[in-house]
PDB file of N, CA and C in Angstrom:
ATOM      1  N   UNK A   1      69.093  24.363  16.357  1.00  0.00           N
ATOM      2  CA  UNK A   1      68.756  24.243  17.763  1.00  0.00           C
ATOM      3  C   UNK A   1      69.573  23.096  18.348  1.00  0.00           C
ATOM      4  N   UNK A   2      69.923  23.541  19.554  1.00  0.00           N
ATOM      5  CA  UNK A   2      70.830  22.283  20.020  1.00  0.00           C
ATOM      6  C   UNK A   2      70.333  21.381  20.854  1.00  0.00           C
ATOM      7  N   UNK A   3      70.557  20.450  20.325  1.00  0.00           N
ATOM      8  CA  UNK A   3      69.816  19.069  20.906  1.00  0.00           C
ATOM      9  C   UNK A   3      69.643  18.957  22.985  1.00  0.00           C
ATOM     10  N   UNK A   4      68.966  18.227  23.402  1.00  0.00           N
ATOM     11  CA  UNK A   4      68.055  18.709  24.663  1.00  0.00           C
ATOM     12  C   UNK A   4      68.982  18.453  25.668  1.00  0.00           C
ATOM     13  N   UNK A   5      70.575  17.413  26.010  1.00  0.00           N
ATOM     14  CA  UNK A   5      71.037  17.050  26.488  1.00  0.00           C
ATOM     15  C   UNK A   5      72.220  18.569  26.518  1.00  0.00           C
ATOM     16  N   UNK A   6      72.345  19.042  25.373  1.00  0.00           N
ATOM     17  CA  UNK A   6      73.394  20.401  25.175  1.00  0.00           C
ATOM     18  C   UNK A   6      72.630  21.412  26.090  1.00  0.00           C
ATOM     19  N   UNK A   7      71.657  21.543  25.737  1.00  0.00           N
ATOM     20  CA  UNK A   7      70.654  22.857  26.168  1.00  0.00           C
ATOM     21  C   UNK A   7      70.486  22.831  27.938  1.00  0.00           C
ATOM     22  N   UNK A   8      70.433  21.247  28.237  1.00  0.00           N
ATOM     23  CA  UNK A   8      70.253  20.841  29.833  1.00  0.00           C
ATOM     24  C   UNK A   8      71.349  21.594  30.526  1.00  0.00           C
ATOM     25  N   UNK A   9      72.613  21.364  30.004  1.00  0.00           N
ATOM     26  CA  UNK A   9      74.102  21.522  30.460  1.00  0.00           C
ATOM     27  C   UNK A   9      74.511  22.606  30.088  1.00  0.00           C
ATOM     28  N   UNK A  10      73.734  23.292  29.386  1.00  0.00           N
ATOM     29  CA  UNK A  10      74.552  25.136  29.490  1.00  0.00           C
ATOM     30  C   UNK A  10      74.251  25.706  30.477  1.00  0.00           C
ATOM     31  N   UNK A  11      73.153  25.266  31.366  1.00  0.00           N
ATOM     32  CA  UNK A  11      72.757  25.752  32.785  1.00  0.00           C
ATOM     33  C   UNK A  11      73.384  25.761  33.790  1.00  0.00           C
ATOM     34  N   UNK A  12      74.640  24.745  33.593  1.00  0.00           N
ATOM     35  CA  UNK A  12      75.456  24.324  34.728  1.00  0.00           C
ATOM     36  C   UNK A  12      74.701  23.132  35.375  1.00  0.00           C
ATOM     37  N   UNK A  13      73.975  22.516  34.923  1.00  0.00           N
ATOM     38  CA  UNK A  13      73.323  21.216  36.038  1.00  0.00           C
ATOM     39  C   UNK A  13      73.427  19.835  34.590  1.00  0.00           C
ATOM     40  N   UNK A  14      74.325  19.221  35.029  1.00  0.00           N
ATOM     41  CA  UNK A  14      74.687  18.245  34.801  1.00  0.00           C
ATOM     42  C   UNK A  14      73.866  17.048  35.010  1.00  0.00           C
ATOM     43  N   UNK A  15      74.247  16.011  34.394  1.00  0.00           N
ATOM     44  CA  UNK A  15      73.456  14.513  34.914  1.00  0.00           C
ATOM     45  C   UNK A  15      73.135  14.252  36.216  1.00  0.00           C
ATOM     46  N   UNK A  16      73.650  15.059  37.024  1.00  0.00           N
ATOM     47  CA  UNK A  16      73.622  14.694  38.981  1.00  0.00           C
ATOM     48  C   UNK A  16      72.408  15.197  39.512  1.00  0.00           C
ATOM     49  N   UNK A  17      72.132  16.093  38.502  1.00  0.00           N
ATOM     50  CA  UNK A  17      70.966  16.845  39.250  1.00  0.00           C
ATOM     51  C   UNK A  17      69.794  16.411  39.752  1.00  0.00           C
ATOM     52  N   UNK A  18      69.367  14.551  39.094  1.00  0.00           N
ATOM     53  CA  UNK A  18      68.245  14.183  39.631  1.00  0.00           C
ATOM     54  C   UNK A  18      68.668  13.290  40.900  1.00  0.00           C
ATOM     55  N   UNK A  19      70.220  13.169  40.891  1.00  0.00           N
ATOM     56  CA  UNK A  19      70.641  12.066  42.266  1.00  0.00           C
ATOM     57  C   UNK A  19      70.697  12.772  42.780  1.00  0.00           C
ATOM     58  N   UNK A  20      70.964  14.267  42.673  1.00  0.00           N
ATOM     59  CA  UNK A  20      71.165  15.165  44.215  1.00  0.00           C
ATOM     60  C   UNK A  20      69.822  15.255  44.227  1.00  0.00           C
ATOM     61  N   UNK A  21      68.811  15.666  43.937  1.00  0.00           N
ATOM     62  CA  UNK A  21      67.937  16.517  44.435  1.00  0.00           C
ATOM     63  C   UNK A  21      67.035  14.602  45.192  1.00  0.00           C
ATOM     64  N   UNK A  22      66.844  13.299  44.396  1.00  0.00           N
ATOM     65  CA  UNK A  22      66.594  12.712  45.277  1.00  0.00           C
ATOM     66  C   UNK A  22      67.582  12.384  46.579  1.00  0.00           C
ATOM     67  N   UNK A  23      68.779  12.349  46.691  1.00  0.00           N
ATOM     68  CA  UNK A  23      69.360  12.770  47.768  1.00  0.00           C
ATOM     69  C   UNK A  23      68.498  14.010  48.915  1.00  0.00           C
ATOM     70  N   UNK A  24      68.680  14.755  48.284  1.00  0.00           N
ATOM     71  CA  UNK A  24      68.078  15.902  49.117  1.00  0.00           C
ATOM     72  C   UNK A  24      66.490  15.754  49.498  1.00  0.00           C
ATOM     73  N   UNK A  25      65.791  15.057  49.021  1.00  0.00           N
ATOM     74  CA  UNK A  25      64.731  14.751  49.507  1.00  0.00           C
ATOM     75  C   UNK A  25      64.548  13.777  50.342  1.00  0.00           C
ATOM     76  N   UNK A  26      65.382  12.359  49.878  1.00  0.00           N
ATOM     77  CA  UNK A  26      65.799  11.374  51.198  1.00  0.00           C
ATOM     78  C   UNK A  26      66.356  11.962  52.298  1.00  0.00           C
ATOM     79  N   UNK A  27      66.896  12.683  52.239  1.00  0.00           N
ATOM     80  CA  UNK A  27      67.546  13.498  53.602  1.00  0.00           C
ATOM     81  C   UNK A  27      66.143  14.151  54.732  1.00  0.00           C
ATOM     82  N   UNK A  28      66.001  15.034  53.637  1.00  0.00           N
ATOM     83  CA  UNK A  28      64.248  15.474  54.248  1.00  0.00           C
ATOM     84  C   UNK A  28      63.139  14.901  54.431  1.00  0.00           C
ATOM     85  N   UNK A  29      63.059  13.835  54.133  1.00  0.00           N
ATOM     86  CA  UNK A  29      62.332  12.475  54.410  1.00  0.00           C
ATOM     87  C   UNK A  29      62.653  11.982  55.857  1.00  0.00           C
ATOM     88  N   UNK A  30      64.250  11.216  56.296  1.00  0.00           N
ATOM     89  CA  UNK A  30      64.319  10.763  57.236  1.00  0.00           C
ATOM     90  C   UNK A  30      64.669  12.196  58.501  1.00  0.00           C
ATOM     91  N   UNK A  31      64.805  13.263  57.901  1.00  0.00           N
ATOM     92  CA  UNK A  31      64.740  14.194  59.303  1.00  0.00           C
ATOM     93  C   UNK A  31      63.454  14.478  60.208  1.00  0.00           C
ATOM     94  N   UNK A  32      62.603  14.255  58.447  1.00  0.00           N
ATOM     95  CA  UNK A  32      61.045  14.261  59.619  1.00  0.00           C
ATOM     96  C   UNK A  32      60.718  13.214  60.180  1.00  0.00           C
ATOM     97  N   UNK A  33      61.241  12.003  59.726  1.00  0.00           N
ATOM     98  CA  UNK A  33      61.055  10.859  60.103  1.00  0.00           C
ATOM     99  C   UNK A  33      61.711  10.899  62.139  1.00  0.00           C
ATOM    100  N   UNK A  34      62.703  11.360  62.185  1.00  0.00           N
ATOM    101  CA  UNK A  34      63.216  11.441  63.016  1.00  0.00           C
ATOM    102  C   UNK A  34      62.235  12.802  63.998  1.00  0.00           C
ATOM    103  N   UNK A  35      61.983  13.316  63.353  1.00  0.00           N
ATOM    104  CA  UNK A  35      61.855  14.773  64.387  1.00  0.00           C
ATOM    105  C   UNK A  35      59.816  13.963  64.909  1.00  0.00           C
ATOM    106  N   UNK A  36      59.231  13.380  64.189  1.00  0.00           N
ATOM    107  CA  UNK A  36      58.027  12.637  64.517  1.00  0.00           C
ATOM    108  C   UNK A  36      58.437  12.124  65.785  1.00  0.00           C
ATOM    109  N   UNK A  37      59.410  10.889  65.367  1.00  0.00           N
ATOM    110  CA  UNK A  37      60.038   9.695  66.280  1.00  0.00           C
ATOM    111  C   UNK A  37      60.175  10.748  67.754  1.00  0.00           C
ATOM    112  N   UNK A  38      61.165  11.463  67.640  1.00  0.00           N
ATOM    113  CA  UNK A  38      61.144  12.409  68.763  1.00  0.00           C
ATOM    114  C   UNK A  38      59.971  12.972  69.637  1.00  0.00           C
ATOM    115  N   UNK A  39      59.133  13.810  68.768  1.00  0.00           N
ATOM    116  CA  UNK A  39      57.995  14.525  69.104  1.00  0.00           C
ATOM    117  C   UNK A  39      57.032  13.670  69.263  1.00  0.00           C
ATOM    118  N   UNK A  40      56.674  12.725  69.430  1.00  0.00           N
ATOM    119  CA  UNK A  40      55.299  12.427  68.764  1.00  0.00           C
ATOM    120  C   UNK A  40      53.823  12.882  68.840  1.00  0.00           C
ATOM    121  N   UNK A  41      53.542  13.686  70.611  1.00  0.00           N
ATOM    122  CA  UNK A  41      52.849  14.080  70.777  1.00  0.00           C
ATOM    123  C   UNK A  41      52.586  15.457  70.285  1.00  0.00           C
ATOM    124  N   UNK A  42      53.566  15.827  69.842  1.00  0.00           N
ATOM    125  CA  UNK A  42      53.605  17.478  68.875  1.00  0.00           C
ATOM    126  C   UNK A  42      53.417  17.181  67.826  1.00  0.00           C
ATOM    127  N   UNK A  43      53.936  16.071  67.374  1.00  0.00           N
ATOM    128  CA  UNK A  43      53.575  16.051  65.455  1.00  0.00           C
ATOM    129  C   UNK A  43      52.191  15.787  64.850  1.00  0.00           C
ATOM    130  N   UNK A  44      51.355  15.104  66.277  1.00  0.00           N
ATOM    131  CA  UNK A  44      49.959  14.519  66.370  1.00  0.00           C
ATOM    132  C   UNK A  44      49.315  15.842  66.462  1.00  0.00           C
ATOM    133  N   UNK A  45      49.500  16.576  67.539  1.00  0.00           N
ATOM    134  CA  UNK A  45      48.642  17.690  67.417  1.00  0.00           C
ATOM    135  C   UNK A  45      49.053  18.849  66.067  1.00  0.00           C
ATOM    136  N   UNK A  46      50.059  18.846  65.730  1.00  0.00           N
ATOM    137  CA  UNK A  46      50.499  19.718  63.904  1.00  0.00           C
ATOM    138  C   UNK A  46      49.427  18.964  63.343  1.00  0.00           C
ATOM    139  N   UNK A  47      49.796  18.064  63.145  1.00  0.00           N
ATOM    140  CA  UNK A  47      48.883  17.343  61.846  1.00  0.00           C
ATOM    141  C   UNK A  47      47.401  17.467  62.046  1.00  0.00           C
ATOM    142  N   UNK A  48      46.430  17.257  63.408  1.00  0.00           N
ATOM    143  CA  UNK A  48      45.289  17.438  63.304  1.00  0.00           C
ATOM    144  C   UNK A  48      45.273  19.009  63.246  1.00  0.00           C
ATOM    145  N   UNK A  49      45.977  20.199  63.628  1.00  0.00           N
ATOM    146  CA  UNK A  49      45.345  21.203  63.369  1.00  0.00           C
ATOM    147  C   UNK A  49      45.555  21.589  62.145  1.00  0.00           C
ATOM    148  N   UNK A  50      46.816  20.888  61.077  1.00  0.00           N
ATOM    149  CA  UNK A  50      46.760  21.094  59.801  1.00  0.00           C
ATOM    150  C   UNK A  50      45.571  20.236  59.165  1.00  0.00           C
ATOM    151  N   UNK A  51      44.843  19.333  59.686  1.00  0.00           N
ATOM    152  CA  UNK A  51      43.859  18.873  58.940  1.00  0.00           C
ATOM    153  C   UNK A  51      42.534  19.464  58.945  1.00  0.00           C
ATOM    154  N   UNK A  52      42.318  20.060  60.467  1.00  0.00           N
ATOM    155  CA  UNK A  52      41.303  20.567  60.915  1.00  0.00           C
ATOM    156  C   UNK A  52      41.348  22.005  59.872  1.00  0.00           C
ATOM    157  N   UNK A  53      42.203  22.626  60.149  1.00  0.00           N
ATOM    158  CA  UNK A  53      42.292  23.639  59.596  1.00  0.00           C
ATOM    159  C   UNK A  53      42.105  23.500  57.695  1.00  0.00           C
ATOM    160  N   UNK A  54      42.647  22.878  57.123  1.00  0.00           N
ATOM    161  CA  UNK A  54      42.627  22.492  55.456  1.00  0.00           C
ATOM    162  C   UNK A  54      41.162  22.347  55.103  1.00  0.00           C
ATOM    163  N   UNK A  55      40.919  21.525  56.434  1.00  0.00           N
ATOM    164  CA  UNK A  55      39.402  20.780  56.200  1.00  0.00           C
ATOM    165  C   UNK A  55      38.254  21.756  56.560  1.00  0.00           C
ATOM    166  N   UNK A  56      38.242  23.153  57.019  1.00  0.00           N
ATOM    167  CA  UNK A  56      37.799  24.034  57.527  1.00  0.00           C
ATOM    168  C   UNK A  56      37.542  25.156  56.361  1.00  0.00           C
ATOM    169  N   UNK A  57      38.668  25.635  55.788  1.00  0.00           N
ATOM    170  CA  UNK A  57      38.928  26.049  54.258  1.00  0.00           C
ATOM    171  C   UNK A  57      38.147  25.789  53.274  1.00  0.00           C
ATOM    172  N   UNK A  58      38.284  24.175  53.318  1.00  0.00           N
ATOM    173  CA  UNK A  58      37.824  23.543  52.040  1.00  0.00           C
ATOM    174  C   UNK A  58      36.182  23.888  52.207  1.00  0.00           C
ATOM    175  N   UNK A  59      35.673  23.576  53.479  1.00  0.00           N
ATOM    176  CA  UNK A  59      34.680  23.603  53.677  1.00  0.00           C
ATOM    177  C   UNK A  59      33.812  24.947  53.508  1.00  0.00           C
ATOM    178  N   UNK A  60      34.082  25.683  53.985  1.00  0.00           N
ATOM    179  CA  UNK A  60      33.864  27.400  53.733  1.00  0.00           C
ATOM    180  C   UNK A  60      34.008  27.443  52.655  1.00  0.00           C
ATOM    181  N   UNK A  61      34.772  27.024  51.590  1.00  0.00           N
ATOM    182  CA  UNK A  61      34.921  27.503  50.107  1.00  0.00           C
ATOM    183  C   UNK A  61      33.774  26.895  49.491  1.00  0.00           C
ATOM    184  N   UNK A  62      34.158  25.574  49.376  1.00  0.00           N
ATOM    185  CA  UNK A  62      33.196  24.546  48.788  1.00  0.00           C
ATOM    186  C   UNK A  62      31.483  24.287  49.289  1.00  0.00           C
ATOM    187  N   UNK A  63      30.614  24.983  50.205  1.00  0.00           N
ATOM    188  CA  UNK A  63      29.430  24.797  51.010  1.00  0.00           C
ATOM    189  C   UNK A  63      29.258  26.101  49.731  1.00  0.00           C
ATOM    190  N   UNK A  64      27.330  26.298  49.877  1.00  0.00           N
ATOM    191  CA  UNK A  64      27.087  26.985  48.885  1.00  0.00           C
ATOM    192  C   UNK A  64      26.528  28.256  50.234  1.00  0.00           C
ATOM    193  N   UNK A  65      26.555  29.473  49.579  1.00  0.00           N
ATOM    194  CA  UNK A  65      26.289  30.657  50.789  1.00  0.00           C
ATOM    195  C   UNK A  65      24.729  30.427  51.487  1.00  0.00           C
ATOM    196  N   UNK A  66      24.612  30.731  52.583  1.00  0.00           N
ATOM    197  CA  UNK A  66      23.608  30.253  53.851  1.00  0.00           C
ATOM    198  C   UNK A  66      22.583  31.059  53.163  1.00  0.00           C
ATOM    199  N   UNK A  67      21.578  30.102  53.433  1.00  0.00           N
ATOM    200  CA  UNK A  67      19.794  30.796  52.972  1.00  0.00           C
ATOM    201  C   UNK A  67      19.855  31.840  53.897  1.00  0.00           C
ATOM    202  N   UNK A  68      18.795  32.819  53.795  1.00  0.00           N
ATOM    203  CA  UNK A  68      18.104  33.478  54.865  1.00  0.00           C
ATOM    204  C   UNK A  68      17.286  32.731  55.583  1.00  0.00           C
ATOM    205  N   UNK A  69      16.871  32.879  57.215  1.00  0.00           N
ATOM    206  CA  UNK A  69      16.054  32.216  57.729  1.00  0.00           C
ATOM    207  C   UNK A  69      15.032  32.515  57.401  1.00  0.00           C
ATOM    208  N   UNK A  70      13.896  32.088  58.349  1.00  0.00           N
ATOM    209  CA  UNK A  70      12.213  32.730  58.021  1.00  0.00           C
ATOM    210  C   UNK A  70      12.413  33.758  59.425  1.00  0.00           C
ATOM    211  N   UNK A  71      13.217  33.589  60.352  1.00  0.00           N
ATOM    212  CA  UNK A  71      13.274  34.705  61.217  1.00  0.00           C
ATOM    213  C   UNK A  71      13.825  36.141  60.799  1.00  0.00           C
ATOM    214  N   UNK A  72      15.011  35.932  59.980  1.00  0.00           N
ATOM    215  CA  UNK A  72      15.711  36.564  59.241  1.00  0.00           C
ATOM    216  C   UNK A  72      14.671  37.507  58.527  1.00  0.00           C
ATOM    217  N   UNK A  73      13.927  36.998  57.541  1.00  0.00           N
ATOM    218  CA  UNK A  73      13.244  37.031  56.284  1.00  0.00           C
ATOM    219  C   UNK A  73      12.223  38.489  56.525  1.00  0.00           C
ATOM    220  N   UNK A  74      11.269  37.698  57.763  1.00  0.00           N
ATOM    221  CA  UNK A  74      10.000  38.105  58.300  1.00  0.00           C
ATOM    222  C   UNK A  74       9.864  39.323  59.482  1.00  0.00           C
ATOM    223  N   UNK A  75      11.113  38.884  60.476  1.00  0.00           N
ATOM    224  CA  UNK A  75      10.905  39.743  61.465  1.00  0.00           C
ATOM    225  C   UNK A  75      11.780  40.876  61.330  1.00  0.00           C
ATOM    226  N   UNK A  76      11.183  42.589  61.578  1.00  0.00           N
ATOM    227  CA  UNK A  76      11.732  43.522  61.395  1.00  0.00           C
ATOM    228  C   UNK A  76      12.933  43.809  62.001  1.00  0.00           C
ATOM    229  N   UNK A  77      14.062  43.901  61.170  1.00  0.00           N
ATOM    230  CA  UNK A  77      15.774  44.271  62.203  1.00  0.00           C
ATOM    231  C   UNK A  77      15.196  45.253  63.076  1.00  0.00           C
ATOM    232  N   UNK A  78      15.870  45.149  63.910  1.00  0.00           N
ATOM    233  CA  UNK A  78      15.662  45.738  65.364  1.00  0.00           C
ATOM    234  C   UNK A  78      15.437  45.360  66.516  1.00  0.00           C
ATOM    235  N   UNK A  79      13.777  44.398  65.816  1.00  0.00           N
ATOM    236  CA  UNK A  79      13.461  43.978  66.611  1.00  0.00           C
ATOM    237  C   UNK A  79      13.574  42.398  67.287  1.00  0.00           C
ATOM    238  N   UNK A  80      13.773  42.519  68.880  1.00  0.00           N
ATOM    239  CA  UNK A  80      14.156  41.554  69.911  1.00  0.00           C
ATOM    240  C   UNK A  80      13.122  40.389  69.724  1.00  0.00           C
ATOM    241  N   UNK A  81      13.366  39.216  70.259  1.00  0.00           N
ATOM    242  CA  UNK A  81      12.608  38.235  70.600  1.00  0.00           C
ATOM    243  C   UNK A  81      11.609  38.871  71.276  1.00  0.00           C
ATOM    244  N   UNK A  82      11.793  39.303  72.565  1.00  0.00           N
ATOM    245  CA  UNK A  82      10.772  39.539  73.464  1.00  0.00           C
ATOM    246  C   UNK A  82       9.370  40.640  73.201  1.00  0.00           C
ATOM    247  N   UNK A  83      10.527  41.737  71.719  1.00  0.00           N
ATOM    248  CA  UNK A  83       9.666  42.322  71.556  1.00  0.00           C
ATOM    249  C   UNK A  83       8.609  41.820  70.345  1.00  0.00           C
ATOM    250  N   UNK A  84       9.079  40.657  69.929  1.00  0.00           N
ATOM    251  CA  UNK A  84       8.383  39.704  69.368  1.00  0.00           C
ATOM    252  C   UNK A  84       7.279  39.106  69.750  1.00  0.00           C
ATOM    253  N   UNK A  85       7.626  38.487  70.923  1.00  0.00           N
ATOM    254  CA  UNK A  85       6.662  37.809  71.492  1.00  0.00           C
ATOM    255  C   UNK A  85       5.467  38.786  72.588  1.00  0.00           C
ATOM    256  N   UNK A  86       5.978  39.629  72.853  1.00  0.00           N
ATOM    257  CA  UNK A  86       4.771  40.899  72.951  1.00  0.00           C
ATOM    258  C   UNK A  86       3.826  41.321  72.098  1.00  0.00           C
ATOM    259  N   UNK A  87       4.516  41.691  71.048  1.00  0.00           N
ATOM    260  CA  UNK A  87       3.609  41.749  69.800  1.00  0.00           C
ATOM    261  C   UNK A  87       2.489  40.984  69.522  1.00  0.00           C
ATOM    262  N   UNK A  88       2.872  39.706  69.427  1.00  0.00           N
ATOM    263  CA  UNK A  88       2.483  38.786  69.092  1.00  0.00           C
ATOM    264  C   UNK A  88       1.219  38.020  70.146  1.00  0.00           C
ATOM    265  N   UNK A  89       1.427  38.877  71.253  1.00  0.00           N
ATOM    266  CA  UNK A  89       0.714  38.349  72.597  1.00  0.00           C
ATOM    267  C   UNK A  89      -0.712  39.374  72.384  1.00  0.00           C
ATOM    268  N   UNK A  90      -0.054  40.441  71.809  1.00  0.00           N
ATOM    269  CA  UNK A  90      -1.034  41.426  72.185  1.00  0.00           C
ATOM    270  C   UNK A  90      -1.967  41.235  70.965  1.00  0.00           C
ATOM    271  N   UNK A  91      -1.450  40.961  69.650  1.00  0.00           N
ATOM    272  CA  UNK A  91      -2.296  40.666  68.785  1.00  0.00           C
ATOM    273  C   UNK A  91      -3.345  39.660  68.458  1.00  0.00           C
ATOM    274  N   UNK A  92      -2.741  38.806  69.357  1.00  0.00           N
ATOM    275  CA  UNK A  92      -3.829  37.246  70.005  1.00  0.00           C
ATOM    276  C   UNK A  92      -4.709  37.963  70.497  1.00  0.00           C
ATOM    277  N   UNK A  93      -4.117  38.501  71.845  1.00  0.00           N
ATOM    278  CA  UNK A  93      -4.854  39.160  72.607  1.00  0.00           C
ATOM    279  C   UNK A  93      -6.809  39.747  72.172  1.00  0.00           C
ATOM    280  N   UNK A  94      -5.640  40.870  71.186  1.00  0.00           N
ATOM    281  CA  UNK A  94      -6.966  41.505  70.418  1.00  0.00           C
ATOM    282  C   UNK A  94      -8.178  41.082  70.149  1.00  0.00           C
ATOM    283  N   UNK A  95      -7.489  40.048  68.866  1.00  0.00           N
ATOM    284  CA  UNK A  95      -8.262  38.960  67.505  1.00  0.00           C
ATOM    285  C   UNK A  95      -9.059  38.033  68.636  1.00  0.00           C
ATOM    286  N   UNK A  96      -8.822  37.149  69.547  1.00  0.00           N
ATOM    287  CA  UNK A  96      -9.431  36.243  70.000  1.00  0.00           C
ATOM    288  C   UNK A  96     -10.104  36.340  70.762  1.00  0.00           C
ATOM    289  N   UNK A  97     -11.086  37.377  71.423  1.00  0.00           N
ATOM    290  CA  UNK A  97     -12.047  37.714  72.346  1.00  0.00           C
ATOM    291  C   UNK A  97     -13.314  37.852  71.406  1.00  0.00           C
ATOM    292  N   UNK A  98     -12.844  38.137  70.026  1.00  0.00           N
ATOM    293  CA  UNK A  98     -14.110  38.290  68.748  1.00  0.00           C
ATOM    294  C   UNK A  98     -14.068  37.169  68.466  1.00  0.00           C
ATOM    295  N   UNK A  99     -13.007  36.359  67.955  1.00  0.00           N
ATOM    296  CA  UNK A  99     -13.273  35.104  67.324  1.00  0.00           C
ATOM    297  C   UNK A  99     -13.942  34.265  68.509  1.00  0.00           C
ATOM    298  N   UNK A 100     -13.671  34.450  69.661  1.00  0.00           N
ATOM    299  CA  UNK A 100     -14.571  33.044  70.667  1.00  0.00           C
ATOM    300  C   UNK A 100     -15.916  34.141  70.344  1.00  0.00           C
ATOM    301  N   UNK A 101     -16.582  35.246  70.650  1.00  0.00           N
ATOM    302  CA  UNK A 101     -17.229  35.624  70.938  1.00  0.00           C
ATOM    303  C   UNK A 101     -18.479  34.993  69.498  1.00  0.00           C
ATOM    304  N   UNK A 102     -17.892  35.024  68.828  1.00  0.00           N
ATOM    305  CA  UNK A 102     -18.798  34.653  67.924  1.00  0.00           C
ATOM    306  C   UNK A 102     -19.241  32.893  68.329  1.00  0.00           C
ATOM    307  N   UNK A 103     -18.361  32.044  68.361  1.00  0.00           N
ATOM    308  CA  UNK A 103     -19.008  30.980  68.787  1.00  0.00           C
ATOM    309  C   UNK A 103     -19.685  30.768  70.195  1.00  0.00           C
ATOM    310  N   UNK A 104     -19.789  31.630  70.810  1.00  0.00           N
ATOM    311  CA  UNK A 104     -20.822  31.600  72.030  1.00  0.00           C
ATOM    312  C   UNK A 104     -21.936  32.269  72.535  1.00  0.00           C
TER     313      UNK A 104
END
């Protein structure tokens, strides 16, 4: 097996390859540096909607899935608030003319 410096260089990438590529990242470093400097009020709003947004993700992933309510749970699909609170009027209604009646 040929030693790790032979094996690097049959690829065609030579010793330069870590000065270019930090080259090439210093380059891309000060262009954003520059394109900020320029923009600034655009790079402010990128960045909060890339944060908002990451932070939005994370959040939806990471939260555990939503309970059912007790509205959810109890009251029959279909039915409306109002037809809720009708129900609910009329069944007072009923029950509580016996229940006073007994204490009077």
């Amino acid at each position: 097996m040929a030693p790790p410096n032979e094996r690097y260089a049959q690829y065609g990438q030579g010793q330069g390859t870590f000065e270019r590529t930090r080259s090439k990242l210093a380059d891309a470093a000060h262009g954003t540096e520059e394109l900020v400097r320029d923009n600034p009020a655009a790079s402010a709003l990128v960045t909060f909607g890339v944060g908002f947004g990451l932070g939005f993700l994370l959040t939806t992933l990471l939260l555990p899935s939503r309970q059912r309510s007790w509205y959810d749970s109890y009251v029959p699909e279909g039915m409306s608030a109002r037809q809720m609170r009708s129900s609910i009027r009329d069944t007072v209604s009923q029950i509580l003319p016996d229940a006073l009646s007994r204490y009077l």
